[in-house]
PDB file of N, CA and C in Angstrom:
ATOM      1  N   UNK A   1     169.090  20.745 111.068  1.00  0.00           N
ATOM      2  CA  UNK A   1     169.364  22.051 110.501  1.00  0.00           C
ATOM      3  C   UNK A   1     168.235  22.392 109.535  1.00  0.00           C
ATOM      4  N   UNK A   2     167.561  23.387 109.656  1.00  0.00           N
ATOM      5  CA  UNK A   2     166.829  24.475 108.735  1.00  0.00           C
ATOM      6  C   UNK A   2     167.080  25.144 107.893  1.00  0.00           C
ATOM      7  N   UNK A   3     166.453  25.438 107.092  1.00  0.00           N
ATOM      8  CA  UNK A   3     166.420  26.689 106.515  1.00  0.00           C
ATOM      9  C   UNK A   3     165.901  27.925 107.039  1.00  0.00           C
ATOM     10  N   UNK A   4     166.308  29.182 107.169  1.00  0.00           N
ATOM     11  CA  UNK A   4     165.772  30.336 107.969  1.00  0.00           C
ATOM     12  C   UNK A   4     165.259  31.241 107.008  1.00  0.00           C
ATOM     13  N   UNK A   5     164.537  32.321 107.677  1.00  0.00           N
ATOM     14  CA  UNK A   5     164.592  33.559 106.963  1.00  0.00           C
ATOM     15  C   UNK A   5     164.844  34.629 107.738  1.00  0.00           C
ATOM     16  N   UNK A   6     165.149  35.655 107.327  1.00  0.00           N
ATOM     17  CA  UNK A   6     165.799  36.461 107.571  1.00  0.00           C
ATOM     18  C   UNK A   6     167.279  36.678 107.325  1.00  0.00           C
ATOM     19  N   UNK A   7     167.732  37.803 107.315  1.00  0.00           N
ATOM     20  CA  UNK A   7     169.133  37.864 106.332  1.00  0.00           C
ATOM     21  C   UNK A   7     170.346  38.387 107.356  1.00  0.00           C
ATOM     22  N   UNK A   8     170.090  37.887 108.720  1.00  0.00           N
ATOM     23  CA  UNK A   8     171.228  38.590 109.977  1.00  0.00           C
ATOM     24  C   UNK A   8     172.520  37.875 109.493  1.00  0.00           C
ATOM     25  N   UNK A   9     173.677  38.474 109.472  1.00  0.00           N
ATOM     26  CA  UNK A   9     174.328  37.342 109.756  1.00  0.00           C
ATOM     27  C   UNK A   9     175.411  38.607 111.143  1.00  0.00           C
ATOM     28  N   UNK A  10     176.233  37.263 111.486  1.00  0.00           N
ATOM     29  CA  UNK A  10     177.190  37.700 112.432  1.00  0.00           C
ATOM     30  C   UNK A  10     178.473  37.071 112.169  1.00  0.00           C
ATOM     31  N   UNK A  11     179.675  37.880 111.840  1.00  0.00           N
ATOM     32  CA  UNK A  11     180.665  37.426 111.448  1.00  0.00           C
ATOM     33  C   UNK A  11     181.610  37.349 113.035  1.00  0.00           C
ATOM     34  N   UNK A  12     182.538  36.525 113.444  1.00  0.00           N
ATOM     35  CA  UNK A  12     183.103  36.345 114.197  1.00  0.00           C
ATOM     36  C   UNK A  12     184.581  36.109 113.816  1.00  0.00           C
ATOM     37  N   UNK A  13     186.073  36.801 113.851  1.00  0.00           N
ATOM     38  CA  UNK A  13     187.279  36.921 113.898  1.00  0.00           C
ATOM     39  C   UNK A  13     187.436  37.882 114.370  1.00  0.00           C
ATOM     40  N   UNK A  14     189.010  37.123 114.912  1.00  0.00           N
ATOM     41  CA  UNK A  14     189.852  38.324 115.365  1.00  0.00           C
ATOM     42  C   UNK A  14     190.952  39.280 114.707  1.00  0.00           C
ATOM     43  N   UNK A  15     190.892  38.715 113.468  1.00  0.00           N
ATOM     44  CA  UNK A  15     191.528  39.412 112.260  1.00  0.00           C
ATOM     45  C   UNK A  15     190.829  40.521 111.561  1.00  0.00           C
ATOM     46  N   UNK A  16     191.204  41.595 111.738  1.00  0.00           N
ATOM     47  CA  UNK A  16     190.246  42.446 111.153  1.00  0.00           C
ATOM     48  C   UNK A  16     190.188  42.059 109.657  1.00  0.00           C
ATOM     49  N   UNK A  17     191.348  41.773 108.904  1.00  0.00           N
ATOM     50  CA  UNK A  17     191.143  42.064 107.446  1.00  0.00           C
ATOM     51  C   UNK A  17     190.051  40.492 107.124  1.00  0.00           C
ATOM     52  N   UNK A  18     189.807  39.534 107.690  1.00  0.00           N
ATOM     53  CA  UNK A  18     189.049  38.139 107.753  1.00  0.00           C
ATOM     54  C   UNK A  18     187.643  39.334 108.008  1.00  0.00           C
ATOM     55  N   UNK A  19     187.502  39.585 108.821  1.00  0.00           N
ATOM     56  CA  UNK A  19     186.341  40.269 108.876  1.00  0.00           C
ATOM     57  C   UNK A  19     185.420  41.605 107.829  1.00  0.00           C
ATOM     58  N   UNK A  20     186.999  42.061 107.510  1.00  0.00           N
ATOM     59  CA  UNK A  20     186.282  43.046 106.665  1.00  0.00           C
ATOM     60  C   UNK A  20     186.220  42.470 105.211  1.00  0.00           C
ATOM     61  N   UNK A  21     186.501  41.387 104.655  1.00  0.00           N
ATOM     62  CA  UNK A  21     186.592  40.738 103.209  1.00  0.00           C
ATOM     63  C   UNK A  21     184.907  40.486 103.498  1.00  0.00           C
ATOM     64  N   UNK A  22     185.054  39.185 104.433  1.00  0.00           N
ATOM     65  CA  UNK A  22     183.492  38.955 105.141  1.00  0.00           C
ATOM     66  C   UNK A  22     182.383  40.293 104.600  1.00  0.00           C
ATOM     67  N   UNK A  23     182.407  40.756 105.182  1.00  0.00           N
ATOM     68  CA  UNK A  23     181.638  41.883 105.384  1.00  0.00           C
ATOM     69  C   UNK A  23     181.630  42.830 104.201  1.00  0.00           C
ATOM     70  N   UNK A  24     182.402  42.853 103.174  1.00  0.00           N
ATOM     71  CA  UNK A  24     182.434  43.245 101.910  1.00  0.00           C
ATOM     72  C   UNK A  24     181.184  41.722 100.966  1.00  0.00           C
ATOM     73  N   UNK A  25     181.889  41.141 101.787  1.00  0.00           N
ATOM     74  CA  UNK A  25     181.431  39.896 100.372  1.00  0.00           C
ATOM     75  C   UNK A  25     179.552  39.638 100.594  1.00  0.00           C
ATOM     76  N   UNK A  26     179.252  39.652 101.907  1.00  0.00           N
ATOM     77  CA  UNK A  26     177.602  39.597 102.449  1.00  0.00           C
ATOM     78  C   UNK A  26     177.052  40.901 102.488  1.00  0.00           C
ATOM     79  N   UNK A  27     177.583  42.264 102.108  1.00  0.00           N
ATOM     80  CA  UNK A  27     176.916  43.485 101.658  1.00  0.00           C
ATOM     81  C   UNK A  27     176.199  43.464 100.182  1.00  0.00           C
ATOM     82  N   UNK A  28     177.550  43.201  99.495  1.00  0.00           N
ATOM     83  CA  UNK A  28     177.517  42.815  98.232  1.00  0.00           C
ATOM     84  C   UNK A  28     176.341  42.541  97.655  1.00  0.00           C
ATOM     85  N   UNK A  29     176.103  41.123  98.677  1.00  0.00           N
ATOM     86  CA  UNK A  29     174.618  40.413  98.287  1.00  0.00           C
ATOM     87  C   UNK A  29     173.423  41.040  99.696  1.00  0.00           C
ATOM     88  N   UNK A  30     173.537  41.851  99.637  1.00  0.00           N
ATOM     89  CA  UNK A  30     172.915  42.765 100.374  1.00  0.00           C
ATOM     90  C   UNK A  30     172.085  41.987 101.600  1.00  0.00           C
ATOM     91  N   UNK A  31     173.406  41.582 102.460  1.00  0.00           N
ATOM     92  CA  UNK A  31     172.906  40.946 103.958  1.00  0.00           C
ATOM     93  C   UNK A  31     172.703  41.733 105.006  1.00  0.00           C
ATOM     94  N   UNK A  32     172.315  41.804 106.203  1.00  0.00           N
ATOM     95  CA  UNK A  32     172.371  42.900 107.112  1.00  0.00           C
ATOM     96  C   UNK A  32     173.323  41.971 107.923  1.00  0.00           C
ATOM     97  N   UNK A  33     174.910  42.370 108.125  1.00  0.00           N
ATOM     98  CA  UNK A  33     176.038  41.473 108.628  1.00  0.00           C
ATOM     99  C   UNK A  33     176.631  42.605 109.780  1.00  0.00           C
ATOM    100  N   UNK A  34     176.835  41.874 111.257  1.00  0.00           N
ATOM    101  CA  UNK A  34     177.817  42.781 112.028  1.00  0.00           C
ATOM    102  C   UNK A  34     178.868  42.076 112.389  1.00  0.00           C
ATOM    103  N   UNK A  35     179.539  42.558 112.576  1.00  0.00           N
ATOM    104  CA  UNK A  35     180.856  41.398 113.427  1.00  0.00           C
ATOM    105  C   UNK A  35     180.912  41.568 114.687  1.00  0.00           C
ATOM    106  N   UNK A  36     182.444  41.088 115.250  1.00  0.00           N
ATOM    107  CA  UNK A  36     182.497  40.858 116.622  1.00  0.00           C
ATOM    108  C   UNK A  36     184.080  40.228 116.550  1.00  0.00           C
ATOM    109  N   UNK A  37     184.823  40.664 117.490  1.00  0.00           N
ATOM    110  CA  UNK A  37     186.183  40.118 117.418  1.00  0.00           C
ATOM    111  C   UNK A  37     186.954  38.930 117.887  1.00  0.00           C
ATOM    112  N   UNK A  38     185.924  38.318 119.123  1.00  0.00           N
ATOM    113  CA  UNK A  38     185.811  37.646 119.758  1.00  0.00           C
ATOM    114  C   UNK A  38     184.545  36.735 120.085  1.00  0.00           C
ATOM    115  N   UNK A  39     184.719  35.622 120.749  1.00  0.00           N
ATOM    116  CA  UNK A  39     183.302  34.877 120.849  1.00  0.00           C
ATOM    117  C   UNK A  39     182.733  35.122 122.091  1.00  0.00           C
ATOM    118  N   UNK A  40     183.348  35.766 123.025  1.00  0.00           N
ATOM    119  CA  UNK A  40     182.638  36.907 124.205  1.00  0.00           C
ATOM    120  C   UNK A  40     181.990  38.163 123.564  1.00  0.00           C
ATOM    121  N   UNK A  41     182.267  38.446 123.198  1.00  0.00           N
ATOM    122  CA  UNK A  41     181.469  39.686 122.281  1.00  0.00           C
ATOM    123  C   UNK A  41     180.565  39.365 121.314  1.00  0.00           C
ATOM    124  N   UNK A  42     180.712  38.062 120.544  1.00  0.00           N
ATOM    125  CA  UNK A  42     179.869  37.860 119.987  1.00  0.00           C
ATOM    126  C   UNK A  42     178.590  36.727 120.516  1.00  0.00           C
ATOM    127  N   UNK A  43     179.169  36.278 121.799  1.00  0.00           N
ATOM    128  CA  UNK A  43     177.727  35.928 122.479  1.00  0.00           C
ATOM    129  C   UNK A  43     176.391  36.740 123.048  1.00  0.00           C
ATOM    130  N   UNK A  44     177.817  38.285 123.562  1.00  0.00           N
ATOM    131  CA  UNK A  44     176.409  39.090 123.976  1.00  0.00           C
ATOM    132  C   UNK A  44     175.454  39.123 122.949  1.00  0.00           C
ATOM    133  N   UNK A  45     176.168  39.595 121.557  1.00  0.00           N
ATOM    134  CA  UNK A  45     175.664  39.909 120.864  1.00  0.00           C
ATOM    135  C   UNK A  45     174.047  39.079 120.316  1.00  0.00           C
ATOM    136  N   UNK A  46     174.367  37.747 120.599  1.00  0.00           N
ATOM    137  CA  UNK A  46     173.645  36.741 120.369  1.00  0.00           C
ATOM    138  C   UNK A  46     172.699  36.824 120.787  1.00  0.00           C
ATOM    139  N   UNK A  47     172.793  36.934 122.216  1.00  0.00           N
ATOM    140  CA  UNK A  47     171.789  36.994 123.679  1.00  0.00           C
ATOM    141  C   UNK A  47     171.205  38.359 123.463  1.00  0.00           C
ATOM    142  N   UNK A  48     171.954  39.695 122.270  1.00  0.00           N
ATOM    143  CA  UNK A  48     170.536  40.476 122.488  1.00  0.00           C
ATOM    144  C   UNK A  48     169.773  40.860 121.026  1.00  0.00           C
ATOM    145  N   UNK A  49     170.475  40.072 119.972  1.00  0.00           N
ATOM    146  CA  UNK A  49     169.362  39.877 118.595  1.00  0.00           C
ATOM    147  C   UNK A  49     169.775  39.327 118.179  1.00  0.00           C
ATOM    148  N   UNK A  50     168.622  39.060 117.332  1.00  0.00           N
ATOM    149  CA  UNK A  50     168.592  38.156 116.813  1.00  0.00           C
ATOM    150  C   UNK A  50     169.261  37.787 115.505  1.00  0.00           C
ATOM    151  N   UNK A  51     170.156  36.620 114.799  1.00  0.00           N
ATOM    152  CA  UNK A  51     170.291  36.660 113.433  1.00  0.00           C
ATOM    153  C   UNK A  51     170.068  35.027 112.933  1.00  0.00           C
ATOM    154  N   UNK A  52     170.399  35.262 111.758  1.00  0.00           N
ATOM    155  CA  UNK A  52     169.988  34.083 110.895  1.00  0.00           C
ATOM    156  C   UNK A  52     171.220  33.016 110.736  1.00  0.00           C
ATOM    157  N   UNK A  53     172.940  33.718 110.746  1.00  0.00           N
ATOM    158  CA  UNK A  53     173.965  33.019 110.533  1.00  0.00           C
ATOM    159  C   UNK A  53     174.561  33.662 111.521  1.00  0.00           C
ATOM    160  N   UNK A  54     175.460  32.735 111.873  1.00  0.00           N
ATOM    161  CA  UNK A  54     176.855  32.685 112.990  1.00  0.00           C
ATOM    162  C   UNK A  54     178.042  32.502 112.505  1.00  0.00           C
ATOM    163  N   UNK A  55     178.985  32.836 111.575  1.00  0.00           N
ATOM    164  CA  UNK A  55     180.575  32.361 111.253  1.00  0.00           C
ATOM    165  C   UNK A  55     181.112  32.491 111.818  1.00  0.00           C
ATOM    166  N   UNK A  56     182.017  31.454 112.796  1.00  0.00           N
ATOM    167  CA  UNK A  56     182.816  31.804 113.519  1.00  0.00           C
ATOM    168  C   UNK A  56     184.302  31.675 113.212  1.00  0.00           C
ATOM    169  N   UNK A  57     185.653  32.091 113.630  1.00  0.00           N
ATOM    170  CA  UNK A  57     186.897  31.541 113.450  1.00  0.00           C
ATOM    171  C   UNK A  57     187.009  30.493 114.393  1.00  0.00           C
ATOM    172  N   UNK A  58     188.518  29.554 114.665  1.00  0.00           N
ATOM    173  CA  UNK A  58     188.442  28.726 115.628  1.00  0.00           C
ATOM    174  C   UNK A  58     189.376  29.483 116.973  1.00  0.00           C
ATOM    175  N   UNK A  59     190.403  30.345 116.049  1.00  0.00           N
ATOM    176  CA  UNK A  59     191.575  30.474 117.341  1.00  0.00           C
ATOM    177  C   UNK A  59     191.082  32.110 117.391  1.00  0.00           C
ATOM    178  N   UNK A  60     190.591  32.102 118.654  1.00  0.00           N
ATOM    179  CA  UNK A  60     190.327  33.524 118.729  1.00  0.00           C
ATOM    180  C   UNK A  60     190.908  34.041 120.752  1.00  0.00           C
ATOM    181  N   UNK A  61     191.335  34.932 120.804  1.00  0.00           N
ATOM    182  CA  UNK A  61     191.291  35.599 122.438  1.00  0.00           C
ATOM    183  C   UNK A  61     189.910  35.204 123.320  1.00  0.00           C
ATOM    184  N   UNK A  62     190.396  35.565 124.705  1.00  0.00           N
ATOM    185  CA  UNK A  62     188.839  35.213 125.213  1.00  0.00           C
ATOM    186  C   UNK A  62     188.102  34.098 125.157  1.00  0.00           C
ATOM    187  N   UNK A  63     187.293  34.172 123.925  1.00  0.00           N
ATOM    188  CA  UNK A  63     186.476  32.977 123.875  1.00  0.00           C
ATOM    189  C   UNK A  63     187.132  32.250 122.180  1.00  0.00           C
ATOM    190  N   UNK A  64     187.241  30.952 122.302  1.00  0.00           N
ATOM    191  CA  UNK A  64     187.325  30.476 120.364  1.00  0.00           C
ATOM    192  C   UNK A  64     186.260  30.174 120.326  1.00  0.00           C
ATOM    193  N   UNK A  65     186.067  29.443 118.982  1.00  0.00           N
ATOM    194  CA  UNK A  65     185.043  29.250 118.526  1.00  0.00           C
ATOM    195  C   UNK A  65     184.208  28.265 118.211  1.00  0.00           C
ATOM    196  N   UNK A  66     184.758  26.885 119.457  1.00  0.00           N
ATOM    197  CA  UNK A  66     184.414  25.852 119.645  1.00  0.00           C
ATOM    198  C   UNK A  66     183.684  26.294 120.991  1.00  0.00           C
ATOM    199  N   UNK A  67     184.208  27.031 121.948  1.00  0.00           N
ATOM    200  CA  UNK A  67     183.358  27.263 123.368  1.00  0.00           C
ATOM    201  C   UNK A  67     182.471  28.316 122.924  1.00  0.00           C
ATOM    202  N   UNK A  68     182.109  29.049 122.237  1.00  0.00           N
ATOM    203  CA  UNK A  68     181.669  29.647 121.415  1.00  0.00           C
ATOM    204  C   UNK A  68     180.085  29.128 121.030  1.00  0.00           C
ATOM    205  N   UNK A  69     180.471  28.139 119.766  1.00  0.00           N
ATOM    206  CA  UNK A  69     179.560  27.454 119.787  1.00  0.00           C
ATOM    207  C   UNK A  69     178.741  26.252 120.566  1.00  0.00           C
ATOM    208  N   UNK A  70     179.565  25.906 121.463  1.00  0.00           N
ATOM    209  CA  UNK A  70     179.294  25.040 122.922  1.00  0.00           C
ATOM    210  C   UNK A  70     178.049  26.263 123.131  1.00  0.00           C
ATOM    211  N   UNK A  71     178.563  27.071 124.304  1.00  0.00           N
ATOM    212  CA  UNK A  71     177.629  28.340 124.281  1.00  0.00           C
ATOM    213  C   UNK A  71     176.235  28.180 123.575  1.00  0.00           C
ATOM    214  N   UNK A  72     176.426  28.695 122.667  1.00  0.00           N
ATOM    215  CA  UNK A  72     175.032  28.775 121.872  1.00  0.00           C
ATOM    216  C   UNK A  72     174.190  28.167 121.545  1.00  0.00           C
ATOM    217  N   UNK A  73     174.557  26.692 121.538  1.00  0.00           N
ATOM    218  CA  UNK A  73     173.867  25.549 121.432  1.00  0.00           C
ATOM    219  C   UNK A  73     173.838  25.008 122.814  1.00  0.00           C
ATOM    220  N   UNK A  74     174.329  25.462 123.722  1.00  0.00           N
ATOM    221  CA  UNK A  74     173.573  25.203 125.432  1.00  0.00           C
ATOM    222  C   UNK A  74     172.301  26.490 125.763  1.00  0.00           C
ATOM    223  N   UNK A  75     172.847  27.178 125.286  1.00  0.00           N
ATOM    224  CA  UNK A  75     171.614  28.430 125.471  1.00  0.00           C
ATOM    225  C   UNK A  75     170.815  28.261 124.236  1.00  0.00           C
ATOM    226  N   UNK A  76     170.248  27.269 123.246  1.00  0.00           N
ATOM    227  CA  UNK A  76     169.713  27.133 122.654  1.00  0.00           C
ATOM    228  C   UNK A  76     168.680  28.055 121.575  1.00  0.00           C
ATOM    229  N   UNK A  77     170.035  29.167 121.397  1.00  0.00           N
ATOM    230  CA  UNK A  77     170.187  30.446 120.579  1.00  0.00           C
ATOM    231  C   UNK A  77     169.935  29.988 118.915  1.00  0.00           C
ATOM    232  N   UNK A  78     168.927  29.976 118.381  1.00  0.00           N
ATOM    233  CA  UNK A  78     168.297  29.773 116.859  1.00  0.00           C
ATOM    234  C   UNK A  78     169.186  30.123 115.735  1.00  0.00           C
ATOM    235  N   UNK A  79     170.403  29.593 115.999  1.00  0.00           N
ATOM    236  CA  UNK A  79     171.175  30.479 114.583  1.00  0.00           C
ATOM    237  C   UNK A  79     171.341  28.905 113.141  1.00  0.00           C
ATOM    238  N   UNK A  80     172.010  29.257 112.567  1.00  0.00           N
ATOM    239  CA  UNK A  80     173.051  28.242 111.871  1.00  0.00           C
ATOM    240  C   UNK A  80     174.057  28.451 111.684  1.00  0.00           C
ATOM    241  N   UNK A  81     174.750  27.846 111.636  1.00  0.00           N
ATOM    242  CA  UNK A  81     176.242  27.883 112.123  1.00  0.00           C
ATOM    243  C   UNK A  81     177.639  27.445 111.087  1.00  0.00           C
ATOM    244  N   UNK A  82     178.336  28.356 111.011  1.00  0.00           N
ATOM    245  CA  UNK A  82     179.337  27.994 110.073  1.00  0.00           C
ATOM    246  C   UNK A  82     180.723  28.035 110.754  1.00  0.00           C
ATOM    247  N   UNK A  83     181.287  27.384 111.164  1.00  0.00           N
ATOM    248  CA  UNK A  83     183.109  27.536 111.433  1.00  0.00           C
ATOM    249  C   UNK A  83     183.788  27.639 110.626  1.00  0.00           C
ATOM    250  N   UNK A  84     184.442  28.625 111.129  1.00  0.00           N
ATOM    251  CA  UNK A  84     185.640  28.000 109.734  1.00  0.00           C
ATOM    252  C   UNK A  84     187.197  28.269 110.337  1.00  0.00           C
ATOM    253  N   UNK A  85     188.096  27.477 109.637  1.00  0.00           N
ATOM    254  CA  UNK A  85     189.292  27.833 110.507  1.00  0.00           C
ATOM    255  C   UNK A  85     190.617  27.412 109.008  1.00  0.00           C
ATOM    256  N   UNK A  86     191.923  27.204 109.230  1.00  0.00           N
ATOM    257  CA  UNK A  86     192.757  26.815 108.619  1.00  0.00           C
ATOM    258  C   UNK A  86     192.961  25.629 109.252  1.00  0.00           C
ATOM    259  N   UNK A  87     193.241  24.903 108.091  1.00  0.00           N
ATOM    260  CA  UNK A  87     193.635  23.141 108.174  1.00  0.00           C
ATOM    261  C   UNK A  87     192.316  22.226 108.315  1.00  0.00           C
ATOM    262  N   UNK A  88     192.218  20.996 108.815  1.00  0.00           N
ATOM    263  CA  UNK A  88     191.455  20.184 109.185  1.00  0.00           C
ATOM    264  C   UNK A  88     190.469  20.310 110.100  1.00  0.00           C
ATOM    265  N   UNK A  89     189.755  21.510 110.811  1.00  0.00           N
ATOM    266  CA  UNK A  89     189.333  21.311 112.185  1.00  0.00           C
ATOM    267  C   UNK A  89     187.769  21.000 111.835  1.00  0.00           C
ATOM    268  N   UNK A  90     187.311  20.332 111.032  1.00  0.00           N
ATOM    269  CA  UNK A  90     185.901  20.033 110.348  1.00  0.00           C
ATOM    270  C   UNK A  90     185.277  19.314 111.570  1.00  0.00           C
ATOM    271  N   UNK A  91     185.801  18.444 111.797  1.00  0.00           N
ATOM    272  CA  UNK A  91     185.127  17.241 112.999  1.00  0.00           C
ATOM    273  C   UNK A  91     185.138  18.178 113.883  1.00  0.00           C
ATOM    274  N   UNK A  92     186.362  18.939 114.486  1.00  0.00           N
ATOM    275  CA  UNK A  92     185.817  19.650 115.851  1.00  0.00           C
ATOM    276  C   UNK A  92     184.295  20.571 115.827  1.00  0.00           C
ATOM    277  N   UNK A  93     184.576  21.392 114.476  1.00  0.00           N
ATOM    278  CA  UNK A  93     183.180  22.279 114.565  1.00  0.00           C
ATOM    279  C   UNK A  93     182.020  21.249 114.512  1.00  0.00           C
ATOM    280  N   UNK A  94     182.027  20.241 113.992  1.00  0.00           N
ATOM    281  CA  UNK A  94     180.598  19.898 113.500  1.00  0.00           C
ATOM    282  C   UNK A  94     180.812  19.086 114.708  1.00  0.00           C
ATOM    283  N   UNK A  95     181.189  18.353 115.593  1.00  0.00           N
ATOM    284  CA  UNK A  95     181.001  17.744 116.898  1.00  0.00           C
ATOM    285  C   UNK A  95     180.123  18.922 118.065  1.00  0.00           C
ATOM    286  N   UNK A  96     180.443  20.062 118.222  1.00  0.00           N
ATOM    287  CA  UNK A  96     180.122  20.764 118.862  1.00  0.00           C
ATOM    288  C   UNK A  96     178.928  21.278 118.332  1.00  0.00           C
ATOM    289  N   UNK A  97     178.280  21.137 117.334  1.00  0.00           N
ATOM    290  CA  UNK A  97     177.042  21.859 117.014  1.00  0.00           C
ATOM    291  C   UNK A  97     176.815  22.881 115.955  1.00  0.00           C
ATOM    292  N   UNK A  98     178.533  22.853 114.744  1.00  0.00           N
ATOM    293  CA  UNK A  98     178.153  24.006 113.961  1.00  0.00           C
ATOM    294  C   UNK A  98     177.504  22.764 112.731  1.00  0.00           C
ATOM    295  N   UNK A  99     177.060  23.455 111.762  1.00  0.00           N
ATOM    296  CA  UNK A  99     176.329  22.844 110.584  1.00  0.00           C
ATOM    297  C   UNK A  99     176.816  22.996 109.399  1.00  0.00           C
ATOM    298  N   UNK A 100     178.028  23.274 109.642  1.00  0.00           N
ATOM    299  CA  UNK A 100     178.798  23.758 107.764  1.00  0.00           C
ATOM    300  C   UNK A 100     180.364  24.171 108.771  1.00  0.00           C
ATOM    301  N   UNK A 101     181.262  23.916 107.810  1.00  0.00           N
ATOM    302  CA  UNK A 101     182.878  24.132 108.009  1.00  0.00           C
ATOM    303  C   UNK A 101     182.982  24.737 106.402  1.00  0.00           C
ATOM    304  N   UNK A 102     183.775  26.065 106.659  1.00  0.00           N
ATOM    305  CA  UNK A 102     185.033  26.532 106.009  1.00  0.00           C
ATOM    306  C   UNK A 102     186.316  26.357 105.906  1.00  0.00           C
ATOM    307  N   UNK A 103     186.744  25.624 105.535  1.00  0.00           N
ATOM    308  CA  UNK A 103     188.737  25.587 105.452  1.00  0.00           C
ATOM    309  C   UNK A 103     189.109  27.024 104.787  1.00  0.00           C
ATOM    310  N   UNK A 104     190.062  27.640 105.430  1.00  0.00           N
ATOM    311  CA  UNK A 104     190.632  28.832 105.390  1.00  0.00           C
ATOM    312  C   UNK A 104     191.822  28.552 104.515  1.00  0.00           C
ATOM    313  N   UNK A 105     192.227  29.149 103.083  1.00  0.00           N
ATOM    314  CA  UNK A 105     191.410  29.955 102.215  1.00  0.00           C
ATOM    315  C   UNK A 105     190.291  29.341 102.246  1.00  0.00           C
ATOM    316  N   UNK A 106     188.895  29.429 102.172  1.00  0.00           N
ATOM    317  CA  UNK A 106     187.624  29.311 101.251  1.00  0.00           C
ATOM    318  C   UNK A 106     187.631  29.791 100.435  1.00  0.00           C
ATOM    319  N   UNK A 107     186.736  29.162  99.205  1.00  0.00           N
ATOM    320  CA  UNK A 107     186.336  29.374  98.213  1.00  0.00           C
ATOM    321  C   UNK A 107     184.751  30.567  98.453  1.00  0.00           C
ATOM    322  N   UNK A 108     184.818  31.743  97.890  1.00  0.00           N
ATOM    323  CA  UNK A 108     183.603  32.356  97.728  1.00  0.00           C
ATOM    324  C   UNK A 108     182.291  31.821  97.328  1.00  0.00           C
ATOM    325  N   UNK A 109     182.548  31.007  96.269  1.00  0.00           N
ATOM    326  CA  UNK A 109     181.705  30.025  95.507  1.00  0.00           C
ATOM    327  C   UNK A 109     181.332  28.983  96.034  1.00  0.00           C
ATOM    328  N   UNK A 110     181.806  28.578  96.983  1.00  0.00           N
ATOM    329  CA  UNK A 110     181.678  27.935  98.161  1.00  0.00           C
ATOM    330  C   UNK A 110     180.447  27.935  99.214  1.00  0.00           C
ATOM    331  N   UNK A 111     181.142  29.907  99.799  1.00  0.00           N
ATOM    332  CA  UNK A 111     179.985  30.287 100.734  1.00  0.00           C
ATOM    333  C   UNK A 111     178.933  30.723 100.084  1.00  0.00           C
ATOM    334  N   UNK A 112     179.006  30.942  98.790  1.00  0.00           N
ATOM    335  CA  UNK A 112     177.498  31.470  98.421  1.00  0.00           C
ATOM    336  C   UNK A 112     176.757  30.218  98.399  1.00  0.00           C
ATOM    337  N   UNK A 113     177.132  28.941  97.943  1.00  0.00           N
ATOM    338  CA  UNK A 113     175.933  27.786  97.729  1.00  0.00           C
ATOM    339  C   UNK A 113     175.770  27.778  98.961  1.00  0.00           C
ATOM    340  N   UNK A 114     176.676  27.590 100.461  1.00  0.00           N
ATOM    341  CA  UNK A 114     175.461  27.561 101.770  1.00  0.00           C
ATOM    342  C   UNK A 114     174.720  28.753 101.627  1.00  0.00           C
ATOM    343  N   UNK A 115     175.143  29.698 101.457  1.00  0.00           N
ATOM    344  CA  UNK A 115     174.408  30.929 101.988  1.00  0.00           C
ATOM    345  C   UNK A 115     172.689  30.618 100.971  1.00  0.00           C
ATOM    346  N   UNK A 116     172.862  30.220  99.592  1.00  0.00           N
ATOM    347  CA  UNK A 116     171.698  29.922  99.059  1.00  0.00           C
ATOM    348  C   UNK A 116     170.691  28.582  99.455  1.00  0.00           C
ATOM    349  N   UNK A 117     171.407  28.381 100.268  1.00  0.00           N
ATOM    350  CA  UNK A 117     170.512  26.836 100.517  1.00  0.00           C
ATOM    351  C   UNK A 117     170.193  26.957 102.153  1.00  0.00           C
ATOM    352  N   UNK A 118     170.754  28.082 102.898  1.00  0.00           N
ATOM    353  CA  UNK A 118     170.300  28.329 104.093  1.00  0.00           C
ATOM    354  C   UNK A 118     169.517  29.161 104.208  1.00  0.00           C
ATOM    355  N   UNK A 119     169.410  30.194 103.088  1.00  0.00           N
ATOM    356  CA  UNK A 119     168.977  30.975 102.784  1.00  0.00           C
ATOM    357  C   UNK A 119     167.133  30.985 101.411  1.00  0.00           C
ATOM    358  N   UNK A 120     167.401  29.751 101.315  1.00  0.00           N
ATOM    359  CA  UNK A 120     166.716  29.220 100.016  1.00  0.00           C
ATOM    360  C   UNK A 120     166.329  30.221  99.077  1.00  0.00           C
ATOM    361  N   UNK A 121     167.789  30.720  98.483  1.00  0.00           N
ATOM    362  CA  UNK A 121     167.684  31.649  97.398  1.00  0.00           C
ATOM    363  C   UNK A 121     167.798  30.647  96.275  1.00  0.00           C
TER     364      UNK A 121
END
């Protein structure tokens, strides 16, 4: 895992209000962030620009966010990768290729130290 530059990120749930806190909280710190509701939607998305972060949920329609990140790390798509889900699912994300887990609640204070150290703010 790297450090990147550039400030993409891509938020991934199927909860809108998970998405729009998201997306309040990486404006804030003035990210250029889109979402996606699903991990079919957010692969196209992948496959047609580029970003710097990937958050995904785990239980999503369509695609979750373990085949998800399977995906992206078989198509060997340049992101870094954050899961996050409720309860324990740490080993599943980081077996499959993400590089950081969220337990749902997260702490804000939390995502800002990755975001500064992936970010090397």
């Amino acid at each position: 895992m790297e450090c990147v530059s550039g400030r993409r990120i891509l938020i991934v749930d199927d909860k809108e209000i998970v998405r729009s806190l998201l997306l309040d909280f990486f404006s804030f710190y003035d990210y250029e962030t889109e979402t996606a509701k699903n991990g079919g939607e957010a692969l196209e998305m992948l496959k047609e620009n580029r970003f710097s972060l990937l958050i995904t949920d785990l239980d999503m329609p369509e695609m979750d966010g373990i085949e998800l990140i399977r995906n992206v790390r078989n198509l060997a798509i340049p992101v870094i990768i954050i899961g996050m889900s409720l309860g324990h699912k740490e080993s599943a994300f980081l077996n499959v290729g993400a590089d950081y887990f969220l337990s749902k609640p997260f702490s804000f204070r939390y995502l800002k130290s990755i975001l500064n150290f992936v970010f090397r703010e």
